[in-house]
Protein backbone atom coordinates (compact mmCIF):
# COMPACT_ATOMS: atom_id res chain seq x y z
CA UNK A 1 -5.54 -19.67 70.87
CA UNK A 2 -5.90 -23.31 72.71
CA UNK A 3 -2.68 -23.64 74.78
CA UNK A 4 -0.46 -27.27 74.58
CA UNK A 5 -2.88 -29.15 76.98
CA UNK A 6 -5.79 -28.04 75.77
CA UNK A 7 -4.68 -28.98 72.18
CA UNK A 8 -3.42 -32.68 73.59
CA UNK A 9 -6.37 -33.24 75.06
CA UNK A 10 -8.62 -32.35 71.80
CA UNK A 11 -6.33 -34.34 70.04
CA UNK A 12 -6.89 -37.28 72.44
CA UNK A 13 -10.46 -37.41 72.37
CA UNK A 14 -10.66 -36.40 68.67
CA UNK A 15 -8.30 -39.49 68.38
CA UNK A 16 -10.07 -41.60 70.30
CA UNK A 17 -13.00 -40.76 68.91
CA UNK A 18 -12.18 -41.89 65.23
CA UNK A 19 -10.53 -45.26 66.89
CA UNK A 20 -13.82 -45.91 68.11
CA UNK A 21 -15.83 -45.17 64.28
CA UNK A 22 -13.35 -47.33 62.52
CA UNK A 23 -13.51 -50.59 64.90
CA UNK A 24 -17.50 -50.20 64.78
CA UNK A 25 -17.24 -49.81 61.36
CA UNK A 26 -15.46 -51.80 60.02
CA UNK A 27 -16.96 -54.93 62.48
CA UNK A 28 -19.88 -54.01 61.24
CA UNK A 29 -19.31 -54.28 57.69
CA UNK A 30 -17.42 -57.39 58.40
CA UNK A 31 -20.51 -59.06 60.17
CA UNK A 32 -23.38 -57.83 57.69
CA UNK A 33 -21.20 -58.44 54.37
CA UNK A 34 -19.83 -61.75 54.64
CA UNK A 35 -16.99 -61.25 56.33
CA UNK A 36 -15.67 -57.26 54.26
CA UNK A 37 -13.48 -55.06 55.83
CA UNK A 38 -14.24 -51.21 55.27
CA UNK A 39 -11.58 -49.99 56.93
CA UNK A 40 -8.25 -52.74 56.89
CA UNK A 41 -7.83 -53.32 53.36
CA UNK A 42 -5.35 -55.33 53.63
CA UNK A 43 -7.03 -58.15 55.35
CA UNK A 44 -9.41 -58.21 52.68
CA UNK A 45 -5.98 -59.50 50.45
CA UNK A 46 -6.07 -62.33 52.67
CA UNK A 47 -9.58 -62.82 52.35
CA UNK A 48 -9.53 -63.25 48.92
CA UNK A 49 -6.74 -65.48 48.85
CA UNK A 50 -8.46 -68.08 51.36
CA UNK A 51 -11.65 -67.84 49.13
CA UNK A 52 -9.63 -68.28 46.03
CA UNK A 53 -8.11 -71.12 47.59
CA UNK A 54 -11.76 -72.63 49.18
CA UNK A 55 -14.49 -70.70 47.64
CA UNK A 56 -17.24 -70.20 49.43
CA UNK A 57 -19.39 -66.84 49.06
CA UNK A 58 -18.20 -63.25 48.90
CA UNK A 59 -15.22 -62.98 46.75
CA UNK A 60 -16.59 -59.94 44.49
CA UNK A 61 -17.93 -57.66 46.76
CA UNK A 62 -13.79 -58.30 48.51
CA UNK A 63 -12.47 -57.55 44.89
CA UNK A 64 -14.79 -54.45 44.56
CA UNK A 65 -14.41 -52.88 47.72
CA UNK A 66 -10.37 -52.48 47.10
CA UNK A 67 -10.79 -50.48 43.86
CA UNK A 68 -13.45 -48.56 45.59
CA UNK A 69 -11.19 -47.58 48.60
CA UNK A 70 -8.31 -46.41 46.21
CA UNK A 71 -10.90 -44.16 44.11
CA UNK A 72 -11.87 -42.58 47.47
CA UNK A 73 -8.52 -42.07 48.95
CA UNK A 74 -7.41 -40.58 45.56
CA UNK A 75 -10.39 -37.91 45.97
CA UNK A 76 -9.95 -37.29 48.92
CA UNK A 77 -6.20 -36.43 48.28
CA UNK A 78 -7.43 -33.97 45.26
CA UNK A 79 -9.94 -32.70 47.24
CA UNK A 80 -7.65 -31.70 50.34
CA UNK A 81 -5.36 -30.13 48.18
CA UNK A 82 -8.54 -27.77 46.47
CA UNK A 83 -9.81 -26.90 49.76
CA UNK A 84 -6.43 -26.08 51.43
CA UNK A 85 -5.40 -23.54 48.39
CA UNK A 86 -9.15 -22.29 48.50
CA UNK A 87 -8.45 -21.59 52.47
CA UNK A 88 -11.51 -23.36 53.31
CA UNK A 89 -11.78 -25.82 56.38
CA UNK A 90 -10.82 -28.72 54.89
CA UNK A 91 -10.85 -31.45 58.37
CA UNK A 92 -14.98 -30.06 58.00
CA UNK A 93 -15.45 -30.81 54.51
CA UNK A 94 -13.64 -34.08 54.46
CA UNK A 95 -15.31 -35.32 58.06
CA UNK A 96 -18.56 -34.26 55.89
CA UNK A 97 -17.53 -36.52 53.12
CA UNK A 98 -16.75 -39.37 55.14
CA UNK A 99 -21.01 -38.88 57.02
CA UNK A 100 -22.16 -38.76 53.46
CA UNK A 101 -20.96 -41.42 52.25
CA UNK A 102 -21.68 -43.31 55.80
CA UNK A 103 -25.05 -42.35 55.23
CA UNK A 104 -25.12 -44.13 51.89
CA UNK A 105 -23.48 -47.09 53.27
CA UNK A 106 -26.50 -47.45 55.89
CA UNK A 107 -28.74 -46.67 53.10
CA UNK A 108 -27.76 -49.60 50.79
CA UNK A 109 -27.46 -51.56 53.78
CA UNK A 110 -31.54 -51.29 54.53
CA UNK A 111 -32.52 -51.55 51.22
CA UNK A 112 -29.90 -55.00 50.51
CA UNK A 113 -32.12 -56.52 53.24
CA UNK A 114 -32.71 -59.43 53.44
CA UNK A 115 -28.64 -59.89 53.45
CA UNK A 116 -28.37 -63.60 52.02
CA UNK A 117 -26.58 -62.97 48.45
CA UNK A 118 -23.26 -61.61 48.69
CA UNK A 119 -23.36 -60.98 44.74
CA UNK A 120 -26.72 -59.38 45.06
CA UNK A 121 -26.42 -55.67 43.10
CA UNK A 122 -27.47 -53.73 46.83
CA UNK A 123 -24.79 -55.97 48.77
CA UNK A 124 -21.89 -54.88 46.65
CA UNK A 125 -23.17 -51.26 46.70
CA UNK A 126 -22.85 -51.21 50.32
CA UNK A 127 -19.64 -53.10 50.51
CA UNK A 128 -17.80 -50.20 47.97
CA UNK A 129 -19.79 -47.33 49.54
CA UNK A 130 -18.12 -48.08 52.94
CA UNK A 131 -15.32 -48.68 51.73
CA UNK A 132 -15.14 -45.61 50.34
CA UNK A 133 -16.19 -44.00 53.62
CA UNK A 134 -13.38 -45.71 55.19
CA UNK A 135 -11.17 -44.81 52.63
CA UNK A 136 -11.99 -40.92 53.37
CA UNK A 137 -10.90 -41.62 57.30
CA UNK A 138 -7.51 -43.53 56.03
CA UNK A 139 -6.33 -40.27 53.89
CA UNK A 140 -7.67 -37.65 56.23
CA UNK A 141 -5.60 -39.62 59.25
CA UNK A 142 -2.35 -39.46 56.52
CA UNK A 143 -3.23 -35.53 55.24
CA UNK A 144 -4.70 -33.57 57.70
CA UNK A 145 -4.19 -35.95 61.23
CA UNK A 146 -1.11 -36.85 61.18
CA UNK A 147 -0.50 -35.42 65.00
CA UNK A 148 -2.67 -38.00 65.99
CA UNK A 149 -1.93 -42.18 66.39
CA UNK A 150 -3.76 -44.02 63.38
CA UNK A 151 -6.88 -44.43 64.13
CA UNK A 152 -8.07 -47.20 61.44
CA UNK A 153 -5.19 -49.68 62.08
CA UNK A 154 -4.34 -51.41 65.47
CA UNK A 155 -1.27 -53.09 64.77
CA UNK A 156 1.52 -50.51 64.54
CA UNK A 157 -0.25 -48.51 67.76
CA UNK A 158 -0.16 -51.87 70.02
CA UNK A 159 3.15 -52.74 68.76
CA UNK A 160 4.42 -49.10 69.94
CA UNK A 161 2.49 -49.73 73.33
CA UNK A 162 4.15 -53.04 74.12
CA UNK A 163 7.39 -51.38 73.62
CA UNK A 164 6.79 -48.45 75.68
CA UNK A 165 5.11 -50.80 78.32
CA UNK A 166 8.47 -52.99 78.62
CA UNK A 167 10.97 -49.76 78.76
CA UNK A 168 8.58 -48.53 81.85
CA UNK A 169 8.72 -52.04 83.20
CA UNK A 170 12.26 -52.34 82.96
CA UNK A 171 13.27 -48.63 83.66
CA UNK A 172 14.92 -47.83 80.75
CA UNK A 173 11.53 -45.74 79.14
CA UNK A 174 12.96 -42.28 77.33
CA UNK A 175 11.50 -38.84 78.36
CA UNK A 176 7.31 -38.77 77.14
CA UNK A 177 7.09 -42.60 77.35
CA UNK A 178 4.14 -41.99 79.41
CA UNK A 179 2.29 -39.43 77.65
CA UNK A 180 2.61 -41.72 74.25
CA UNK A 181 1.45 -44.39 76.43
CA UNK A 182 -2.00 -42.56 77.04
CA UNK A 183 -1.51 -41.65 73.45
CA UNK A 184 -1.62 -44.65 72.08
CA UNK A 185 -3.83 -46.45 74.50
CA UNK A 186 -7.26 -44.79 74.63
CA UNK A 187 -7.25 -44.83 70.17
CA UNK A 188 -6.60 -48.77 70.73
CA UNK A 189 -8.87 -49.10 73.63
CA UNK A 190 -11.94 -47.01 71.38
CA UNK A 191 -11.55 -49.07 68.25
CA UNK A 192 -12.03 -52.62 70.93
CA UNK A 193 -15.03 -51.19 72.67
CA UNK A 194 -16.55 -49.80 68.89
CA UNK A 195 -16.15 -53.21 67.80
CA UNK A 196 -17.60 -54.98 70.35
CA UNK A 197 -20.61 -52.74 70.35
CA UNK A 198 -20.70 -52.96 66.71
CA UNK A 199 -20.94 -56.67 66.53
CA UNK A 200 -24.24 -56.61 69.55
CA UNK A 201 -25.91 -53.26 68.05
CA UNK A 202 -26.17 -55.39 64.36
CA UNK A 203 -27.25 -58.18 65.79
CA UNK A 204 -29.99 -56.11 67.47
CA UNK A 205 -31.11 -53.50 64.77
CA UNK A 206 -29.13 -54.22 62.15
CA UNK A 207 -27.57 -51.38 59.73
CA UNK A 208 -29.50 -48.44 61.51
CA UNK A 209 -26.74 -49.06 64.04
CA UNK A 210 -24.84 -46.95 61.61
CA UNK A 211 -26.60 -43.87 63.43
CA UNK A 212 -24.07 -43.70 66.07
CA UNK A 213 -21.01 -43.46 63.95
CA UNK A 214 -22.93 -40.91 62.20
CA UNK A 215 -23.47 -38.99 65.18
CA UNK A 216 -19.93 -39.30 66.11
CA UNK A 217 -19.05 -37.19 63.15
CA UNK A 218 -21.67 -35.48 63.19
CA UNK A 219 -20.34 -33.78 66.30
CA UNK A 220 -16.84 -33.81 65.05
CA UNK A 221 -18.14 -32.13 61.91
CA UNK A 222 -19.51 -29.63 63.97
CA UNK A 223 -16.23 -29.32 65.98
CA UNK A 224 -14.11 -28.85 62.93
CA UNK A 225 -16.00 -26.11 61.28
CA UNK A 226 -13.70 -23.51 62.23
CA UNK A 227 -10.19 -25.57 62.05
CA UNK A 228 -8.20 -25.30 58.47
């Protein structure tokens, strides 16, 4: 049995490692789809409203991908809850959800190319099927990861790390300040440098950049095998 460092420091890199997937991700989506986000919902509400307000282009594939997100976070829930009265590993089977339907997501993406209609049947596709993939990440960081700091979400984790920063800075920080500073920082720090290299690797080979999210969980998958 892994002792208490051991475990933080899985729980770090595991972290860190899903920070990174969702900002590449979800920039990545954003760029090839006319302007969707897989993972932060939310912003697509906003989204909408601004095209609503000013149309432009890609309103539906916005309106699909939210449905498409609740579907998969609803399986997912029903899923988790087979798989932990079954006693089978369910962080493996869900992180094996999540690759599948990344997978598709790349697949729809090559075969919507070229990317020019945002109504066109492929388009939309990919838009709900990484969505969906997204969706699997948000419920298995709710069900199964809650240990860890969100990792598809920024704003609550810098929020806590400016407030941390100023107690240190003024010398008023409570007992483990620092350790949720490292906690919180390396997640935030992932899901920057994943979109950043999201945004170049599209430009430069367009959805097979999905491959290295893939391999991410891939190896996660792997690494989760024997966890329940």
């Amino acid at each position: 049995m892994e002792d208490k460092a051991t475990a933080d420091r899985n729980d770090l890199i595991l972290g860190t490692s899903l920070g990174f997937l969702a900002g590449y991700v979800d920039t990545l989506g954003f760029v090839a789809l006319f302007g969707l986000f897989t993972s932060h919902v939310t912003g697509n509400f906003v989204l909408i409203g601004s095209e609503l307000a000013r149309p432009s282009h890609g309103v539906l594939i916005k309106f699909l991908a939210f449905p498409a997100f609740i579907l998969s976070v609803a399986f997912t829930r029903l899923m988790i809850l087979w798989l932990e009265r079954t006693a089978r590993p369910a962080l493996f089977y869900t992180f094996s959800l999540q690759f599948v339907l990344l997978a598709i997501f790349m697949l729809c993406g090559l075969l919507a190319l070229p990317i020019v209609n945002a109504e066109a049947p492929m388009v939309l596709a990919a838009g709900m099927v990484g969505a969906a993939a997204m969706g699997v990440q948000n419920a298995a960081s709710r069900l199964l990861l809650s240990r860890l700091t969100p990792t598809t979400m920024m704003t609550g984790n810098v929020t806590q790390l400016v407030i941390d920063l100023v107690d240190v800075l003024r010398g008023a920080a409570e007992s483990g300040a620092g350790q949720r500073f490292v906690k919180f920082f390396w997640p935030i720090a992932a899901f920057g440098a994943g979109a950043i290299c999201a945004a170049f690797a599209y430009a430069w080979i367009g959805f097979v950049a999905l491959l290295l999210p893939l391999a991410i969980l891939g190896r996660l998958i792997l690494k989760a095998r024997q966890i329940r």
